[in-house]
C-alpha atoms as a PDB file:
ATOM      1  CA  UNK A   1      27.903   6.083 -12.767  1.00  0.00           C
ATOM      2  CA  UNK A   2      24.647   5.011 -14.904  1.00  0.00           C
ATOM      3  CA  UNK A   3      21.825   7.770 -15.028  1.00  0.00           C
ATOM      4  CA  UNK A   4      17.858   6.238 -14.588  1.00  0.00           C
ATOM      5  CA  UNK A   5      14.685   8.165 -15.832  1.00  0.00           C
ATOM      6  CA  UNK A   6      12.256   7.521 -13.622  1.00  0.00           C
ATOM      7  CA  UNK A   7       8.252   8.849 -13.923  1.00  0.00           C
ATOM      8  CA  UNK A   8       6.324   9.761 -11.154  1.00  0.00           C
ATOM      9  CA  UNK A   9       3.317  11.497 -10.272  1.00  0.00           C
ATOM     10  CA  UNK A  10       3.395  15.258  -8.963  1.00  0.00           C
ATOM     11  CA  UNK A  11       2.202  14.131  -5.798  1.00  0.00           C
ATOM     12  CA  UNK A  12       4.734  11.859  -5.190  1.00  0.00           C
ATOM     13  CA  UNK A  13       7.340  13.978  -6.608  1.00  0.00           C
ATOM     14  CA  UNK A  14       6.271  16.843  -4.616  1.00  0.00           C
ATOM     15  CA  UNK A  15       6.172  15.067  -1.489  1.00  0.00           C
ATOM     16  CA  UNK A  16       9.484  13.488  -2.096  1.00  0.00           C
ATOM     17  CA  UNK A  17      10.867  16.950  -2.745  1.00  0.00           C
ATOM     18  CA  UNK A  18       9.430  18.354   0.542  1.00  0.00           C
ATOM     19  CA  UNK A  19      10.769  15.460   2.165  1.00  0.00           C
ATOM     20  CA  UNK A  20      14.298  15.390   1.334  1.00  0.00           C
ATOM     21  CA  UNK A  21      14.304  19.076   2.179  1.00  0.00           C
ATOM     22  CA  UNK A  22      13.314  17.984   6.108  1.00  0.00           C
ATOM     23  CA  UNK A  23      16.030  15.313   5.688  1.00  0.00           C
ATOM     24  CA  UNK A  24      18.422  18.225   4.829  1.00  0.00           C
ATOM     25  CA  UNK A  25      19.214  16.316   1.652  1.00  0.00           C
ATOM     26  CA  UNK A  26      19.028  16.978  -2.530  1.00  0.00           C
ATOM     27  CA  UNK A  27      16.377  15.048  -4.031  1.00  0.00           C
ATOM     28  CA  UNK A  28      18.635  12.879  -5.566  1.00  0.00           C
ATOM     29  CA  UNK A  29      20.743  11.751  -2.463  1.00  0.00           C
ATOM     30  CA  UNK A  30      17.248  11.318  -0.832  1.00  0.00           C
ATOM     31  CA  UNK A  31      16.063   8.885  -3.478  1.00  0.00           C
ATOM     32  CA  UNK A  32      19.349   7.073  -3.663  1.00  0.00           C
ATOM     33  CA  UNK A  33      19.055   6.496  -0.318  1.00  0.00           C
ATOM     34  CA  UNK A  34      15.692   5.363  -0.500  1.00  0.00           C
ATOM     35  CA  UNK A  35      16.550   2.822  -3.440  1.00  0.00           C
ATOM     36  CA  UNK A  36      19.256   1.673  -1.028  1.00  0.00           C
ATOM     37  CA  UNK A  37      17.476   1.225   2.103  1.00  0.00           C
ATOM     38  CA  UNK A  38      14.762  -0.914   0.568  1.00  0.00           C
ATOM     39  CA  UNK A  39      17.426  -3.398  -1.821  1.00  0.00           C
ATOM     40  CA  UNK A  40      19.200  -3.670   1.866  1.00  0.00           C
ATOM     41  CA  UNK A  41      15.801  -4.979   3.082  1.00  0.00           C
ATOM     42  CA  UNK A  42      14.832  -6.816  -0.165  1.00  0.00           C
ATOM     43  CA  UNK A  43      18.111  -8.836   0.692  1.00  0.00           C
ATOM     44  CA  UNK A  44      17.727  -9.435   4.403  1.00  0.00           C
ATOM     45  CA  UNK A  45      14.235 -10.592   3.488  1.00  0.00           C
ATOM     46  CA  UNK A  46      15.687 -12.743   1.153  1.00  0.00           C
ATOM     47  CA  UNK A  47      18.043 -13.739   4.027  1.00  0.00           C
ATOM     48  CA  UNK A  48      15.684 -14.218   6.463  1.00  0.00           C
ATOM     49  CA  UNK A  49      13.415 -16.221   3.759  1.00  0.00           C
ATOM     50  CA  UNK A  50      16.488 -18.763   3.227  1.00  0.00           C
ATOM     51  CA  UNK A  51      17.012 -19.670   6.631  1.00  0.00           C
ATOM     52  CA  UNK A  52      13.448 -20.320   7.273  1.00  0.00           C
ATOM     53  CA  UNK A  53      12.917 -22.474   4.380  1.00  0.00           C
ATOM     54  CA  UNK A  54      16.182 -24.198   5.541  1.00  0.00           C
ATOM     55  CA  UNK A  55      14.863 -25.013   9.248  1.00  0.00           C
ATOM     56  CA  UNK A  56      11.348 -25.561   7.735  1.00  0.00           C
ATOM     57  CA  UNK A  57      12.927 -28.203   5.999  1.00  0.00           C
ATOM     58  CA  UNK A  58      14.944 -29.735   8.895  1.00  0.00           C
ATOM     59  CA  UNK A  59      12.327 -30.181  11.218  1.00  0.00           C
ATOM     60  CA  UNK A  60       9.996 -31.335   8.334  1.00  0.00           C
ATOM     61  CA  UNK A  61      12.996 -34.372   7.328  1.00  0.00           C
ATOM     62  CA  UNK A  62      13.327 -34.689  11.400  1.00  0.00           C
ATOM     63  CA  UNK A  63      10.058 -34.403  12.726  1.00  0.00           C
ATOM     64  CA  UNK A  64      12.016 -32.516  15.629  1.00  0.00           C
ATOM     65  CA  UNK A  65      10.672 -29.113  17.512  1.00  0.00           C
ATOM     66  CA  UNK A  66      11.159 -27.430  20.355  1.00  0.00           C
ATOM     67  CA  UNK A  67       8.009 -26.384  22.415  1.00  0.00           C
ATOM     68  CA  UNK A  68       6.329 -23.128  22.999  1.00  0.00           C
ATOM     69  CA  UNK A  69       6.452 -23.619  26.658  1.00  0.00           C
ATOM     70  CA  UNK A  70       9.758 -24.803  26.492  1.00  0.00           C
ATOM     71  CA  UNK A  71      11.057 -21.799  23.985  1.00  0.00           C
ATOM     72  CA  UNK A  72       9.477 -19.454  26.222  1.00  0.00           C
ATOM     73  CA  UNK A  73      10.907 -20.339  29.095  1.00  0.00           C
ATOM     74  CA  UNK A  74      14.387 -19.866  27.642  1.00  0.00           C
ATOM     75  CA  UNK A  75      13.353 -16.548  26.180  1.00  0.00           C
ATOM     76  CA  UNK A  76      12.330 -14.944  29.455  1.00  0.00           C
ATOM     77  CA  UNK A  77      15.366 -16.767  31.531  1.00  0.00           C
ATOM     78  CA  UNK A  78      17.016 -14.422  28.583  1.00  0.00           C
ATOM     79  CA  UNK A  79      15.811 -11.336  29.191  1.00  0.00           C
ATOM     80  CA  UNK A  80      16.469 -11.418  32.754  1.00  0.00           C
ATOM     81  CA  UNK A  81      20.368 -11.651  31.937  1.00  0.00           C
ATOM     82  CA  UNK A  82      20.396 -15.635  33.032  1.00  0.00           C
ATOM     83  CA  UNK A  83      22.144 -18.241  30.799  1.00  0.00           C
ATOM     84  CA  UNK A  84      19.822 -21.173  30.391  1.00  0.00           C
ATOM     85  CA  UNK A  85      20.710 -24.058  28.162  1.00  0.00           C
ATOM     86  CA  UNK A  86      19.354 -23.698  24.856  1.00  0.00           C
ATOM     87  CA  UNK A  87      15.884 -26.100  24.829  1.00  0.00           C
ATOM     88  CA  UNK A  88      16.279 -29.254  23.183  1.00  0.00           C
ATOM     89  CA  UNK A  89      14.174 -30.254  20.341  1.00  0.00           C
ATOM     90  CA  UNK A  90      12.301 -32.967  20.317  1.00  0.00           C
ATOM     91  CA  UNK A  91      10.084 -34.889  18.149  1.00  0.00           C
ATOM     92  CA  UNK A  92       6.334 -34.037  18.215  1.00  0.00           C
ATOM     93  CA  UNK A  93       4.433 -35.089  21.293  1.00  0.00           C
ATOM     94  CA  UNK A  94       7.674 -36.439  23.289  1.00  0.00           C
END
């Protein structure tokens, strides 16, 4: 296992310390699990960022969308345990 120096200011340290002792955790395991839980969202960001830029794209090359109105619908036939077809996209004022 690799060993990191990191600096920080006494505040921070301190309230990192006080911290991991609510947590029931060592300093260390606390800040290893901080460094974890924030790559784990860097990468679902990252994720999320991807497929975005990938539907961005699709409806940008197919001019297709599906409609507030029409999304909403679905969503709230959703939450009330129904099983509506998904909406169809279409392309901009069809």
């Amino acid at each position: 296992m690799a060993t990191t120096t990191i600096r920080i200011e006494e505040t921070l340290k301190a309230r990192v310390a006080a911290a991991a002792e609510r947590a029931g955790k060592t300093v260390h395991a606390f800040m290893l699990d901080a460094i974890a839980q924030t790559v784990e969202q860097a990468e679902l960001d990252g994720a999320f960022h991807r497929v975005a830029d990938e539907r961005w794209a699709r409806v940008r090359t197919t001019g297709k969308t599906v409609s507030w109105d029409a999304a909403k619908d679905w969503l709230e036939a959703r939450s009330r345990g129904e099983s509506p077809h998904r909406p169809v996209a279409r392309k901009r004022g069809r």
